[in-house]
PDB file of N, CA and C in Angstrom:
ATOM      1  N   UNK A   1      -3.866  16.326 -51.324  1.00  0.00           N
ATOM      2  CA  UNK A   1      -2.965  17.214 -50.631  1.00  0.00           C
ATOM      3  C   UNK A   1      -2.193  18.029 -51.672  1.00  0.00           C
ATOM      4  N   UNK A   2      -2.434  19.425 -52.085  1.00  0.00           N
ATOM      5  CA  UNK A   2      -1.556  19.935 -52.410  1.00  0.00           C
ATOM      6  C   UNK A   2      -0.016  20.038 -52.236  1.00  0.00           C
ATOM      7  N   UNK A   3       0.851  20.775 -53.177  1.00  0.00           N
ATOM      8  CA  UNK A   3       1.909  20.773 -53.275  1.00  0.00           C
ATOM      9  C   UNK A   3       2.529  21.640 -51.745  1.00  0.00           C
ATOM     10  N   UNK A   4       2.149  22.360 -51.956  1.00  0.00           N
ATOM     11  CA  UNK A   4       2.279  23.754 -50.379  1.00  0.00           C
ATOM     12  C   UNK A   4       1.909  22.776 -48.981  1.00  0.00           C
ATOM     13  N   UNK A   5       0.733  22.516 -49.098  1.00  0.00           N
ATOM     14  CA  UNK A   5       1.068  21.174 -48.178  1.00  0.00           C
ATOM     15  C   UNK A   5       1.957  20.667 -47.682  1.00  0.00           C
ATOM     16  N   UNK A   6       2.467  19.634 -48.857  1.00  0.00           N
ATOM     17  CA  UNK A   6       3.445  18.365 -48.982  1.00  0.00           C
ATOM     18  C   UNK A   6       4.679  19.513 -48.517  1.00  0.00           C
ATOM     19  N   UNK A   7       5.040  20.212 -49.311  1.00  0.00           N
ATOM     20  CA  UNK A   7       6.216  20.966 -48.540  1.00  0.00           C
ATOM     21  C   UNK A   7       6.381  21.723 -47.356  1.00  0.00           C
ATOM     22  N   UNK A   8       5.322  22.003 -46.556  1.00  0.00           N
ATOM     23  CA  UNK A   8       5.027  22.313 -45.720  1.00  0.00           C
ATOM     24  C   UNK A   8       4.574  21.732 -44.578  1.00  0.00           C
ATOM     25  N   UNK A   9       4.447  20.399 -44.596  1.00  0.00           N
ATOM     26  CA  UNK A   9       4.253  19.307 -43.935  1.00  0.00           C
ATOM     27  C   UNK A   9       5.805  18.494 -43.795  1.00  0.00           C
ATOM     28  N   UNK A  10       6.506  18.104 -44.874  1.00  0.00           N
ATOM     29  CA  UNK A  10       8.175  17.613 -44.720  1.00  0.00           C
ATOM     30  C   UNK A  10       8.895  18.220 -44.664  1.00  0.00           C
ATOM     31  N   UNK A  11       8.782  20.480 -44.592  1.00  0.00           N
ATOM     32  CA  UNK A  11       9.599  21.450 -43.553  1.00  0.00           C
ATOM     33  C   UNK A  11       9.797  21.149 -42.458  1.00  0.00           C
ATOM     34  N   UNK A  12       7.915  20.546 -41.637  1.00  0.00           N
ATOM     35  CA  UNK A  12       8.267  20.858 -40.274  1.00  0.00           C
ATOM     36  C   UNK A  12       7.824  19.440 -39.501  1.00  0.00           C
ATOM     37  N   UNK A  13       7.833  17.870 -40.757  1.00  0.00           N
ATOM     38  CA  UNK A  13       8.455  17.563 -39.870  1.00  0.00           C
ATOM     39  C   UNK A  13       6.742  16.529 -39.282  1.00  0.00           C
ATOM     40  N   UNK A  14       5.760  17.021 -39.591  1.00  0.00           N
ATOM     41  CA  UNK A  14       4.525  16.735 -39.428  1.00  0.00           C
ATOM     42  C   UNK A  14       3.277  16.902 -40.196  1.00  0.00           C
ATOM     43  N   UNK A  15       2.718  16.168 -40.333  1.00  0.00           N
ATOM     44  CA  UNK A  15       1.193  17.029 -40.774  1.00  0.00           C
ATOM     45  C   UNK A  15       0.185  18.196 -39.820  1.00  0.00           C
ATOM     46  N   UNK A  16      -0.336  19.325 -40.636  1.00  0.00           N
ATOM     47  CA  UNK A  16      -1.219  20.304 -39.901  1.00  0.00           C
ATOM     48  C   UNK A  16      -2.586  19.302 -40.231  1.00  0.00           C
ATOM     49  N   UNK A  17      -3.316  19.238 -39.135  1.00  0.00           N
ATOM     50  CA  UNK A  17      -4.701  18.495 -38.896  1.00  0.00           C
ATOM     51  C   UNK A  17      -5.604  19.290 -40.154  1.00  0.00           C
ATOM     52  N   UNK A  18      -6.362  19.180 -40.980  1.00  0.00           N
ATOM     53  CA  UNK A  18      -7.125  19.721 -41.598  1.00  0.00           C
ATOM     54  C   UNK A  18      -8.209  20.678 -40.769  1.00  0.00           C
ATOM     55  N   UNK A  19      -8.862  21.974 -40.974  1.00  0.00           N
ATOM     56  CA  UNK A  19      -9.380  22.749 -40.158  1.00  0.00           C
ATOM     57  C   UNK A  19     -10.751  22.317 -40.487  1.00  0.00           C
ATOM     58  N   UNK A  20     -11.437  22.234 -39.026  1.00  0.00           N
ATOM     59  CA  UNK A  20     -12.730  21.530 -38.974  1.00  0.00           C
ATOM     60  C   UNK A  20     -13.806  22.610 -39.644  1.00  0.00           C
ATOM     61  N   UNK A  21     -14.562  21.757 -40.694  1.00  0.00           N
ATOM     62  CA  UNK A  21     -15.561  22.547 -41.595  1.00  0.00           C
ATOM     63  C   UNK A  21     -16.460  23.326 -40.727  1.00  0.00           C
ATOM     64  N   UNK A  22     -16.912  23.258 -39.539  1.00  0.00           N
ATOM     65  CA  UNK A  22     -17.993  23.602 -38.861  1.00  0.00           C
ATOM     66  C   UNK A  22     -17.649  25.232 -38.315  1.00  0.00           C
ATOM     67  N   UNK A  23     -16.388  25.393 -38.310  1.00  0.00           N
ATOM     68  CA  UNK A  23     -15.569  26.340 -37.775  1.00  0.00           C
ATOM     69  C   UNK A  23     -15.449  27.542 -39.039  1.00  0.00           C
ATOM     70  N   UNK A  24     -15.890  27.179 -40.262  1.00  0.00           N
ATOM     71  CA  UNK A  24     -15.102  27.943 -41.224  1.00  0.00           C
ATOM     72  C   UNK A  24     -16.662  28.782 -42.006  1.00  0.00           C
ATOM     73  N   UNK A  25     -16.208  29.903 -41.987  1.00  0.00           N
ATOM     74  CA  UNK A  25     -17.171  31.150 -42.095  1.00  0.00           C
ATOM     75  C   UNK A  25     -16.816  31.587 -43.581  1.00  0.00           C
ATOM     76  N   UNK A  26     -18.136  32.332 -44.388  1.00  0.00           N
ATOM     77  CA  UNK A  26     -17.672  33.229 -45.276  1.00  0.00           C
ATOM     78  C   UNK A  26     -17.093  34.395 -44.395  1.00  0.00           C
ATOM     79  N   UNK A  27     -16.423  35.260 -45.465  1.00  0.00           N
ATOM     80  CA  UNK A  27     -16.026  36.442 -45.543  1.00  0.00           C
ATOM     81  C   UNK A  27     -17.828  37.284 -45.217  1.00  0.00           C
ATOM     82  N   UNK A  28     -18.552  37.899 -46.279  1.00  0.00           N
ATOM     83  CA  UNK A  28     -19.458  38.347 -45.734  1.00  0.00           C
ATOM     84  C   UNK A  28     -20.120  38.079 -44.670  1.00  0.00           C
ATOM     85  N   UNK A  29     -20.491  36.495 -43.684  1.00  0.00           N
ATOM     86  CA  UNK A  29     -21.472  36.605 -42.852  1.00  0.00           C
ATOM     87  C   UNK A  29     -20.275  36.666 -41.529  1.00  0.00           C
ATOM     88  N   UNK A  30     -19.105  36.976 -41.594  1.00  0.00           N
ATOM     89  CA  UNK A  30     -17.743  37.895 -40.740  1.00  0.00           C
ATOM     90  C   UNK A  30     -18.146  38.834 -40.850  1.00  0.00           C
ATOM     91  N   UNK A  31     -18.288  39.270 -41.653  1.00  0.00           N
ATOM     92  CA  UNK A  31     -18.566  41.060 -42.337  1.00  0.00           C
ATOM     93  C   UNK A  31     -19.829  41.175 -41.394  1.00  0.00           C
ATOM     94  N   UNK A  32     -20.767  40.826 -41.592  1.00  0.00           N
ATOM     95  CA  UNK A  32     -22.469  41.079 -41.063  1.00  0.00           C
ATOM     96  C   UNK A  32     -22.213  40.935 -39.487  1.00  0.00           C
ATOM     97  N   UNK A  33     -21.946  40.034 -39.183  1.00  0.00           N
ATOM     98  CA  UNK A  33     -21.388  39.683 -37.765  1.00  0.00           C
ATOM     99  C   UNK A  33     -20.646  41.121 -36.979  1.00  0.00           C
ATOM    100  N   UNK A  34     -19.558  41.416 -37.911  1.00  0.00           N
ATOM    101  CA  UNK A  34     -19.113  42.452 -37.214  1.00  0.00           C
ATOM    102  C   UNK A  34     -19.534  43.749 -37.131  1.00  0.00           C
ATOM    103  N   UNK A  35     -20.449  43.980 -38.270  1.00  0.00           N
ATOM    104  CA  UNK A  35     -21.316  45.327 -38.074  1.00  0.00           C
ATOM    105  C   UNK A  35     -22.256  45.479 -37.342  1.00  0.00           C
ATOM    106  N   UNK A  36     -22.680  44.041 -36.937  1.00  0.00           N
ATOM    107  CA  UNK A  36     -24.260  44.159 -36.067  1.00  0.00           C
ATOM    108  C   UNK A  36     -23.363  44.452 -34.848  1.00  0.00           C
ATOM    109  N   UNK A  37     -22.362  43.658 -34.538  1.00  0.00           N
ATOM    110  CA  UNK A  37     -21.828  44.088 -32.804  1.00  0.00           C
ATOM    111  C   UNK A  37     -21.654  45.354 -33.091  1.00  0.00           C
ATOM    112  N   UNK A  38     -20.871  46.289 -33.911  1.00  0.00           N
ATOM    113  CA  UNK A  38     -20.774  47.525 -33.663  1.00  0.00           C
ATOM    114  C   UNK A  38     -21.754  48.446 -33.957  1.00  0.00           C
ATOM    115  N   UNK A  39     -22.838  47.754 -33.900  1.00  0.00           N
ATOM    116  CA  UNK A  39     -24.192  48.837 -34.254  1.00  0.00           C
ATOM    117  C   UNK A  39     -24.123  49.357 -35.218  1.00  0.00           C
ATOM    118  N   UNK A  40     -23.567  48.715 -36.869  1.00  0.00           N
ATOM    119  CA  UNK A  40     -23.881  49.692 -37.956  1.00  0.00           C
ATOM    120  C   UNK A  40     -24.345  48.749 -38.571  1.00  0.00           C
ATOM    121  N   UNK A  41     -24.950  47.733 -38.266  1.00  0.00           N
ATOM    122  CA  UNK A  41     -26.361  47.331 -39.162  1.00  0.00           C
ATOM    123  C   UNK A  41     -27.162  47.767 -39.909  1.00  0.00           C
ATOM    124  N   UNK A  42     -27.545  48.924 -39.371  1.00  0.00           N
ATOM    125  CA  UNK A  42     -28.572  49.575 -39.995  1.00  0.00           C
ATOM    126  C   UNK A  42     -28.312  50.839 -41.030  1.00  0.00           C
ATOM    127  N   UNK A  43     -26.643  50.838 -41.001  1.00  0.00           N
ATOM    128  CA  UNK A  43     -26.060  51.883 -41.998  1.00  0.00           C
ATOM    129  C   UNK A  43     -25.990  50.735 -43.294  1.00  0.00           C
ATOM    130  N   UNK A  44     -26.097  49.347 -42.942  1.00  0.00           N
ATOM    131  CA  UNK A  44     -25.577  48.668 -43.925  1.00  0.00           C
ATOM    132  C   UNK A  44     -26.630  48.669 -44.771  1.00  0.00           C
ATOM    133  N   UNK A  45     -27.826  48.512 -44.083  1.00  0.00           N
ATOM    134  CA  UNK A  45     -29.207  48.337 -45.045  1.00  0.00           C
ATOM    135  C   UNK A  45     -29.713  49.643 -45.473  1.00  0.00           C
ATOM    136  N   UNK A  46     -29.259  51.058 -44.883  1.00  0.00           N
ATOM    137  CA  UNK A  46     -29.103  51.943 -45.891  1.00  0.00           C
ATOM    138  C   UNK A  46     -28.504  52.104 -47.106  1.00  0.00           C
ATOM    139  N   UNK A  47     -27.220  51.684 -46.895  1.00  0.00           N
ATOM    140  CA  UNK A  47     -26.379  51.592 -48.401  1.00  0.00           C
ATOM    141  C   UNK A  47     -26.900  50.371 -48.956  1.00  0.00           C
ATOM    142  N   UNK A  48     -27.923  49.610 -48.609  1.00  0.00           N
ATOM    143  CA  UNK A  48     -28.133  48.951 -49.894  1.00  0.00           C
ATOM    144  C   UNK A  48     -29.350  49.507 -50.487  1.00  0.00           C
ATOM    145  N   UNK A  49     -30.284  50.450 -49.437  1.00  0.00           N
ATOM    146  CA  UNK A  49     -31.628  50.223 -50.449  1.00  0.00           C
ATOM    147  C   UNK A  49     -30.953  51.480 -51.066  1.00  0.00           C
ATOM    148  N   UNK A  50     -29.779  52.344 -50.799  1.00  0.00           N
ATOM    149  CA  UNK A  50     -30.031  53.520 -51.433  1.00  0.00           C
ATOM    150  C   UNK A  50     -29.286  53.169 -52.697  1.00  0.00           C
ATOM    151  N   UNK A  51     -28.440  52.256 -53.040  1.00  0.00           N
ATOM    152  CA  UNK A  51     -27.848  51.983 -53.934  1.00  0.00           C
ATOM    153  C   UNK A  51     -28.960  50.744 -55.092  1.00  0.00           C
ATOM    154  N   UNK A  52     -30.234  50.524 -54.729  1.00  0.00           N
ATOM    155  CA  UNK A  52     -30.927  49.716 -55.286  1.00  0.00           C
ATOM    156  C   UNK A  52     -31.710  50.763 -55.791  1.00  0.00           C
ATOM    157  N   UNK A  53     -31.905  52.081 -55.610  1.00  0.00           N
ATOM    158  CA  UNK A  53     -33.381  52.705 -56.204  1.00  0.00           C
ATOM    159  C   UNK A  53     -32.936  52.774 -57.646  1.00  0.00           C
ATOM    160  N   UNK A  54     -32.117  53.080 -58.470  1.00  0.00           N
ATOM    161  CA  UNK A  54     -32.354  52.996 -59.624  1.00  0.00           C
ATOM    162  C   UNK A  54     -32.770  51.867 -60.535  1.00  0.00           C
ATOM    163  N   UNK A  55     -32.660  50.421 -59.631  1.00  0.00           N
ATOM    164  CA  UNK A  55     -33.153  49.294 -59.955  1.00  0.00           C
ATOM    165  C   UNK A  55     -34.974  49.113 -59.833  1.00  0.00           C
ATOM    166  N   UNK A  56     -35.019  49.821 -58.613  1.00  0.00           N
ATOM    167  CA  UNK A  56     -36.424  49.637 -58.175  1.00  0.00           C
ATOM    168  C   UNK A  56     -37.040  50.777 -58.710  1.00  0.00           C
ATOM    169  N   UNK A  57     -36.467  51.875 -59.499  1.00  0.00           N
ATOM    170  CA  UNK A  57     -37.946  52.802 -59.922  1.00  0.00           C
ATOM    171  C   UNK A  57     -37.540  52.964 -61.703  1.00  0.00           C
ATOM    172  N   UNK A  58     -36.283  52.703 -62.029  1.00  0.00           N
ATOM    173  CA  UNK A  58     -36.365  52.914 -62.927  1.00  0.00           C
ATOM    174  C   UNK A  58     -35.360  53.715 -63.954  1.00  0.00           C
ATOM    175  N   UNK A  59     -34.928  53.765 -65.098  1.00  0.00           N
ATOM    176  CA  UNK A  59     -33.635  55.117 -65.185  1.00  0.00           C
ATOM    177  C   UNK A  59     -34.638  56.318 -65.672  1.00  0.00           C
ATOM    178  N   UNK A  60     -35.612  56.645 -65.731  1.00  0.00           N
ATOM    179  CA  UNK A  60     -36.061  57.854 -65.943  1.00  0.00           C
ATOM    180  C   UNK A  60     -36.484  58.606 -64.611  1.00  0.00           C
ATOM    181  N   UNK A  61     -37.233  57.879 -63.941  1.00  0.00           N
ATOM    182  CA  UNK A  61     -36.754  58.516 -62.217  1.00  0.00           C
ATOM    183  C   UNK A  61     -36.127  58.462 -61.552  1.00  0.00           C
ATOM    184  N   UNK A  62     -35.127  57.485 -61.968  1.00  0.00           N
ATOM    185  CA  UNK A  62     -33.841  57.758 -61.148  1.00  0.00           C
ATOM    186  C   UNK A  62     -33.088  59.055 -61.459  1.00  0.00           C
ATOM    187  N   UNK A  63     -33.715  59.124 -63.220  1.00  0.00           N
ATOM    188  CA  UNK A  63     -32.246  60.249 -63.560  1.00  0.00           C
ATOM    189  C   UNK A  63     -32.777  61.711 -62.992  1.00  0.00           C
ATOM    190  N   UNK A  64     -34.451  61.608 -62.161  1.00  0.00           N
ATOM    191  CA  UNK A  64     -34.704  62.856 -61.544  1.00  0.00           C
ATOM    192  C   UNK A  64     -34.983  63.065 -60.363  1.00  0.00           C
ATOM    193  N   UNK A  65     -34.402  61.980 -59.750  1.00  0.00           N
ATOM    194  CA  UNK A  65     -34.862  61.767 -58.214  1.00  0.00           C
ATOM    195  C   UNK A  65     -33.426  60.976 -57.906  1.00  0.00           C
ATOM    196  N   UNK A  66     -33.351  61.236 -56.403  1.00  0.00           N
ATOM    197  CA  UNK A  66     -32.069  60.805 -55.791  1.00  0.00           C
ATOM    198  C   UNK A  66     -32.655  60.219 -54.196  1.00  0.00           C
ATOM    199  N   UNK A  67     -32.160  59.308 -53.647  1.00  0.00           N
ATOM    200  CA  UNK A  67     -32.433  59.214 -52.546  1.00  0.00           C
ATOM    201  C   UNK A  67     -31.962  59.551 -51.541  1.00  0.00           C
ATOM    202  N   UNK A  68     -31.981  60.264 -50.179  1.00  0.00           N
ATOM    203  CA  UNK A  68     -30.757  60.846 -49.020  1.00  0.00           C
ATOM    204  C   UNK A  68     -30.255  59.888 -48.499  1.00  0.00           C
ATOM    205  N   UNK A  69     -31.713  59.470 -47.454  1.00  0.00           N
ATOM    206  CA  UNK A  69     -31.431  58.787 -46.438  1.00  0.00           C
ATOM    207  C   UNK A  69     -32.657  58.028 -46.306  1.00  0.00           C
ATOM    208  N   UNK A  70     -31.997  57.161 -45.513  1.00  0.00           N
ATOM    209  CA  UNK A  70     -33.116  56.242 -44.763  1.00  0.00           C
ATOM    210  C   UNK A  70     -32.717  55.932 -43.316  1.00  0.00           C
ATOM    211  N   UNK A  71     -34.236  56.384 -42.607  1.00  0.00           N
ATOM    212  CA  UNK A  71     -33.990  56.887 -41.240  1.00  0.00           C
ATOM    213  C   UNK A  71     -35.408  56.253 -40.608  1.00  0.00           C
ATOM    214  N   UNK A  72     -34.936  55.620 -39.542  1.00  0.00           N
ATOM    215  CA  UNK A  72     -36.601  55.132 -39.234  1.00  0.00           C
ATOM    216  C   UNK A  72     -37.958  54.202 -39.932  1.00  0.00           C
ATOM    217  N   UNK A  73     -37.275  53.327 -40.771  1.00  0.00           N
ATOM    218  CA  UNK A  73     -37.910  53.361 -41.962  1.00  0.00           C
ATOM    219  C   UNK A  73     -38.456  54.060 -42.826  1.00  0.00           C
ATOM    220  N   UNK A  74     -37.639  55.234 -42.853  1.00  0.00           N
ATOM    221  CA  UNK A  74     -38.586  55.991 -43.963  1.00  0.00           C
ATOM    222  C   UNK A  74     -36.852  56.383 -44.900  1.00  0.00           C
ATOM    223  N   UNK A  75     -37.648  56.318 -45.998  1.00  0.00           N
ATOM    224  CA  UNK A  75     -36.834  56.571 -47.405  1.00  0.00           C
ATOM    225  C   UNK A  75     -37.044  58.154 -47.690  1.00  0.00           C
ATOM    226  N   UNK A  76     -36.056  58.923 -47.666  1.00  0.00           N
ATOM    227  CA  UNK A  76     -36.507  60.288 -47.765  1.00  0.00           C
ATOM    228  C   UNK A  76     -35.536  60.363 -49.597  1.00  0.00           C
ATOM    229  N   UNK A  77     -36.328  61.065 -50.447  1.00  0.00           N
ATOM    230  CA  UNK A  77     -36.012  61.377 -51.662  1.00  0.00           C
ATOM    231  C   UNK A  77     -35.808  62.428 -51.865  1.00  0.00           C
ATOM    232  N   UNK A  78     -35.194  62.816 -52.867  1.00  0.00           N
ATOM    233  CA  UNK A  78     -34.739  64.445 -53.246  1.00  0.00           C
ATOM    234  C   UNK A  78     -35.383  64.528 -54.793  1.00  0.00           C
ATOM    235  N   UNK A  79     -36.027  64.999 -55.177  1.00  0.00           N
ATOM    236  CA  UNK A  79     -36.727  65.146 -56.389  1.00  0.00           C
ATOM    237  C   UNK A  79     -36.535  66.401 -57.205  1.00  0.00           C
ATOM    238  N   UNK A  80     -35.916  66.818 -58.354  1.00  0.00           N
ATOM    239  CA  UNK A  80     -35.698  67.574 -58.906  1.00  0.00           C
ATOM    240  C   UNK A  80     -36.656  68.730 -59.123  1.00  0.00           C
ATOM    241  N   UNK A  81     -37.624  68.038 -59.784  1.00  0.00           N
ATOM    242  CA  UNK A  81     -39.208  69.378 -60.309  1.00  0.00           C
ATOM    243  C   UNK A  81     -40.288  69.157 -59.543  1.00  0.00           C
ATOM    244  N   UNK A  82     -40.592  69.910 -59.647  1.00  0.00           N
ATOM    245  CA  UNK A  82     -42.241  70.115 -58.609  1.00  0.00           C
ATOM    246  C   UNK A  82     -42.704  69.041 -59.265  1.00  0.00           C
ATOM    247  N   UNK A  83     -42.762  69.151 -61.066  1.00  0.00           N
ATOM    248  CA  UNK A  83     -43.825  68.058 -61.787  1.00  0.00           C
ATOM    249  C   UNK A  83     -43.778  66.591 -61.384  1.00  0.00           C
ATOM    250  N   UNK A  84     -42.316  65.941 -61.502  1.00  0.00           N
ATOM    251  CA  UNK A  84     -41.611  65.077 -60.920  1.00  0.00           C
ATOM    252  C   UNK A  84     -42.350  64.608 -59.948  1.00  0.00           C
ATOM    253  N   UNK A  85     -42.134  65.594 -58.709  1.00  0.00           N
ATOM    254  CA  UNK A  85     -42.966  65.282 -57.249  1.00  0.00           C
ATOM    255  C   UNK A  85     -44.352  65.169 -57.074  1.00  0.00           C
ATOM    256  N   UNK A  86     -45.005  65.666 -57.660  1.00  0.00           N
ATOM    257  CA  UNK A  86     -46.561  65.824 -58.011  1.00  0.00           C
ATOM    258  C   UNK A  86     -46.430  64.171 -58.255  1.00  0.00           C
ATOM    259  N   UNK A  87     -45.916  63.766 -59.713  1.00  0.00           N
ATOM    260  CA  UNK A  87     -46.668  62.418 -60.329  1.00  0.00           C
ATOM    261  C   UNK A  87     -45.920  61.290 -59.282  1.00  0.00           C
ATOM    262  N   UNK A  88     -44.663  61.450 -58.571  1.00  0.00           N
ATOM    263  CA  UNK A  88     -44.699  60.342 -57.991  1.00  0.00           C
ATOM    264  C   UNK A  88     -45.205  60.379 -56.624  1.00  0.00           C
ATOM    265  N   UNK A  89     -45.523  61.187 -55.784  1.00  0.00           N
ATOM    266  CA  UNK A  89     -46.265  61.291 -54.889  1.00  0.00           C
ATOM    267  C   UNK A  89     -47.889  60.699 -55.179  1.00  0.00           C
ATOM    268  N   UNK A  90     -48.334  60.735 -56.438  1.00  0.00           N
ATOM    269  CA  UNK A  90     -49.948  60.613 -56.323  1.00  0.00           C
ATOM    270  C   UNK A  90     -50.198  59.315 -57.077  1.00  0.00           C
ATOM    271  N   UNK A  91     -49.120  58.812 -57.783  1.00  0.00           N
ATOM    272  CA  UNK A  91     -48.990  57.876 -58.918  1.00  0.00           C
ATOM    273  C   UNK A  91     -48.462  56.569 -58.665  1.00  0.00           C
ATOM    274  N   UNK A  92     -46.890  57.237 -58.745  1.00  0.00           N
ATOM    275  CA  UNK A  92     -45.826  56.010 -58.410  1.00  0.00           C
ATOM    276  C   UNK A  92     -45.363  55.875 -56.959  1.00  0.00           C
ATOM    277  N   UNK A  93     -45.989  56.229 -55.925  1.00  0.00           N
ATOM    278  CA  UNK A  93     -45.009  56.257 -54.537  1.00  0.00           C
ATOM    279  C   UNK A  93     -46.047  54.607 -53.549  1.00  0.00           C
ATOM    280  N   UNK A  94     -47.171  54.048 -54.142  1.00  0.00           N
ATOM    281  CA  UNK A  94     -47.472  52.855 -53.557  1.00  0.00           C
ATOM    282  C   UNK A  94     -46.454  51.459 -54.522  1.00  0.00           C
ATOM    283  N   UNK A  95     -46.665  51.603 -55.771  1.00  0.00           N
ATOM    284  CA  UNK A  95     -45.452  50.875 -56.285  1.00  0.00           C
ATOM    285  C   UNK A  95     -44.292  50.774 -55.561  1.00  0.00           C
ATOM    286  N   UNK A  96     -43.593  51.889 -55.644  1.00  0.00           N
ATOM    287  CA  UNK A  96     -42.115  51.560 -55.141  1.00  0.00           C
ATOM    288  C   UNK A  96     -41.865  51.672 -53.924  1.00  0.00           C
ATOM    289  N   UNK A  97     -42.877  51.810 -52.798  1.00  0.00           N
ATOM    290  CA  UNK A  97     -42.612  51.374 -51.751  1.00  0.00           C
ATOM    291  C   UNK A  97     -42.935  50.080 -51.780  1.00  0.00           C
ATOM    292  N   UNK A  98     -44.298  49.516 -52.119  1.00  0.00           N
ATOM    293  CA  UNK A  98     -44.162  47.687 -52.059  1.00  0.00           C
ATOM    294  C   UNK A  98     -43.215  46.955 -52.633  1.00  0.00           C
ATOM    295  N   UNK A  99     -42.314  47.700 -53.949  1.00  0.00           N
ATOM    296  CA  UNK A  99     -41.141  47.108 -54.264  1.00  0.00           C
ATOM    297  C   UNK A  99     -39.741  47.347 -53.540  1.00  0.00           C
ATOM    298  N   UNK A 100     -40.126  48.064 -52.738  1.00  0.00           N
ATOM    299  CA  UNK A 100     -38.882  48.285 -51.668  1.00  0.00           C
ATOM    300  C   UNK A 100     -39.194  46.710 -50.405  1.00  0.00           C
ATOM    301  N   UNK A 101     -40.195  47.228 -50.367  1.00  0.00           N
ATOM    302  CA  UNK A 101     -40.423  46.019 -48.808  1.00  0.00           C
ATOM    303  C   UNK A 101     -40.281  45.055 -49.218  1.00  0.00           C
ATOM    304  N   UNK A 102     -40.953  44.774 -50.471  1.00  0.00           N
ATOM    305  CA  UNK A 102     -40.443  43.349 -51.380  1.00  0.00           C
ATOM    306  C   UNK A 102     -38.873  43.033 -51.197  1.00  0.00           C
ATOM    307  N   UNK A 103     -38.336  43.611 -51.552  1.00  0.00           N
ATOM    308  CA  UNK A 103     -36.559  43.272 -51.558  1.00  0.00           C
ATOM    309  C   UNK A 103     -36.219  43.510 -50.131  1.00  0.00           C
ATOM    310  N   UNK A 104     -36.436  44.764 -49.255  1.00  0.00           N
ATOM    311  CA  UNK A 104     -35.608  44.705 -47.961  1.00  0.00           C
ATOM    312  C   UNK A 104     -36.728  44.364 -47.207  1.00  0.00           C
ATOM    313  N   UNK A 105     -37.789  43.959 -47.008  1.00  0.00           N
ATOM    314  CA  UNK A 105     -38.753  43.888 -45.603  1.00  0.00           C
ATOM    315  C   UNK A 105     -39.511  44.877 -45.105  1.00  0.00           C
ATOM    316  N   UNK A 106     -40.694  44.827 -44.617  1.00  0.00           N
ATOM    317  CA  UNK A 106     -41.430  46.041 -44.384  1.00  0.00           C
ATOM    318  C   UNK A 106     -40.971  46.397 -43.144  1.00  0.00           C
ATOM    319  N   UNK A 107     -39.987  46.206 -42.300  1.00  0.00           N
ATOM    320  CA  UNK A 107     -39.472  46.881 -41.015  1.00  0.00           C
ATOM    321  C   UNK A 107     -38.370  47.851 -41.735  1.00  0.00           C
ATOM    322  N   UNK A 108     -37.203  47.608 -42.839  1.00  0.00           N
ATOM    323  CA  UNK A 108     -36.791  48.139 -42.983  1.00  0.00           C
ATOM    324  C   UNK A 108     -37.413  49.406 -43.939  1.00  0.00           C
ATOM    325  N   UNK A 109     -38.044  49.465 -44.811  1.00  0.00           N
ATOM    326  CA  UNK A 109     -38.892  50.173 -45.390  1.00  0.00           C
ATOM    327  C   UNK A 109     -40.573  50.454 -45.502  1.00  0.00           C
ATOM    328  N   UNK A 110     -40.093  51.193 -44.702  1.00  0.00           N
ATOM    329  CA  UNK A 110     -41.741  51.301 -44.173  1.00  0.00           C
ATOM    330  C   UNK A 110     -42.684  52.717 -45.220  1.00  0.00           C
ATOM    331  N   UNK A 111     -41.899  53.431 -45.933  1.00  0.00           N
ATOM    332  CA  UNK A 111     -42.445  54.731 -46.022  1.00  0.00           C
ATOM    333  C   UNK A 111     -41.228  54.979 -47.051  1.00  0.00           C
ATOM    334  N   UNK A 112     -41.518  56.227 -48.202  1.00  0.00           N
ATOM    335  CA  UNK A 112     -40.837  57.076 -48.811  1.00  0.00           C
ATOM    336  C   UNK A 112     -41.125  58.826 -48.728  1.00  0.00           C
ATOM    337  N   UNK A 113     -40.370  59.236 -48.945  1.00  0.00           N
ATOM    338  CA  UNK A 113     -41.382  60.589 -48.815  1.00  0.00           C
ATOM    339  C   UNK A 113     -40.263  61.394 -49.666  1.00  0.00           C
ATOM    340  N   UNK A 114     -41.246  62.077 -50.883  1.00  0.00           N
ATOM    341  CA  UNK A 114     -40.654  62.895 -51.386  1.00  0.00           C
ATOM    342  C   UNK A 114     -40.264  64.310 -51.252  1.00  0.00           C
ATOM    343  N   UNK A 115     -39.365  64.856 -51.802  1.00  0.00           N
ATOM    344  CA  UNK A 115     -38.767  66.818 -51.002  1.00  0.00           C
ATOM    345  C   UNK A 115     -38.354  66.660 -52.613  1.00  0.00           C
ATOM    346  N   UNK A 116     -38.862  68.247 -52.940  1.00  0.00           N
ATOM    347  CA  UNK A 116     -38.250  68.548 -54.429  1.00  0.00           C
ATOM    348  C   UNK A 116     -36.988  69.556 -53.447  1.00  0.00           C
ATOM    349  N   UNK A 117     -35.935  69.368 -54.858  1.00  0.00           N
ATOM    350  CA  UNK A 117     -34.739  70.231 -53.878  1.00  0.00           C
ATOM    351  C   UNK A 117     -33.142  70.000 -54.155  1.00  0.00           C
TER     352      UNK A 117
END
């Protein structure tokens, strides 16, 4: 029994019952809980894959490619140079989509599609 306790227990006089473990939640799965009731679930797993692509492709395409959105399962990219778009469209775009589904699931990432722009 802590000190805050003990003084807080011979303020008032009684002991507070200890709070039953079964009852007691993280902070995040509160957090998850309350976004799925308000239907922004799916904003949540946007801000994560969009904040993961520089993990998942890399810092040299990251530093020329940006991601918008993700809508429908699809990952829409913003790509700086035509050249850029050319090699990861024909090259790198089966990689880093299986490394997307790898980390979030193939419902949430189903597709990327690149736009120079």
């Amino acid at each position: 029994m802590s000190l805050r306790d003990r003084v807080l227990a011979e303020w008032r006089g009684y002991r507070e019952p200890a709070p039953p473990l079964a009852r007691v939640t993280t902070v995040g799965a509160t957090l998850a809980r309350a976004m799925q009731s308000l239907g922004l679930g799916s904003r949540v797993k946007e801000s994560e894959v969009l904040h993961a692509w520089r993990e998942t492709v890399g810092e040299f395409i990251a530093a020329h490619s940006a991601p918008s959105r993700l809508r429908d399962g699809i990952l829409y990219v913003q790509v700086l140079q035509p050249a850029i778009h050319f090699e990861l469209e024909r090259t790198w775009k089966p990689q880093i989509v299986e490394k997307l589904r790898a980390r979030f699931g193939a419902k949430v990432v189903r597709d990327v599609r690149f736009r120079v722009g």
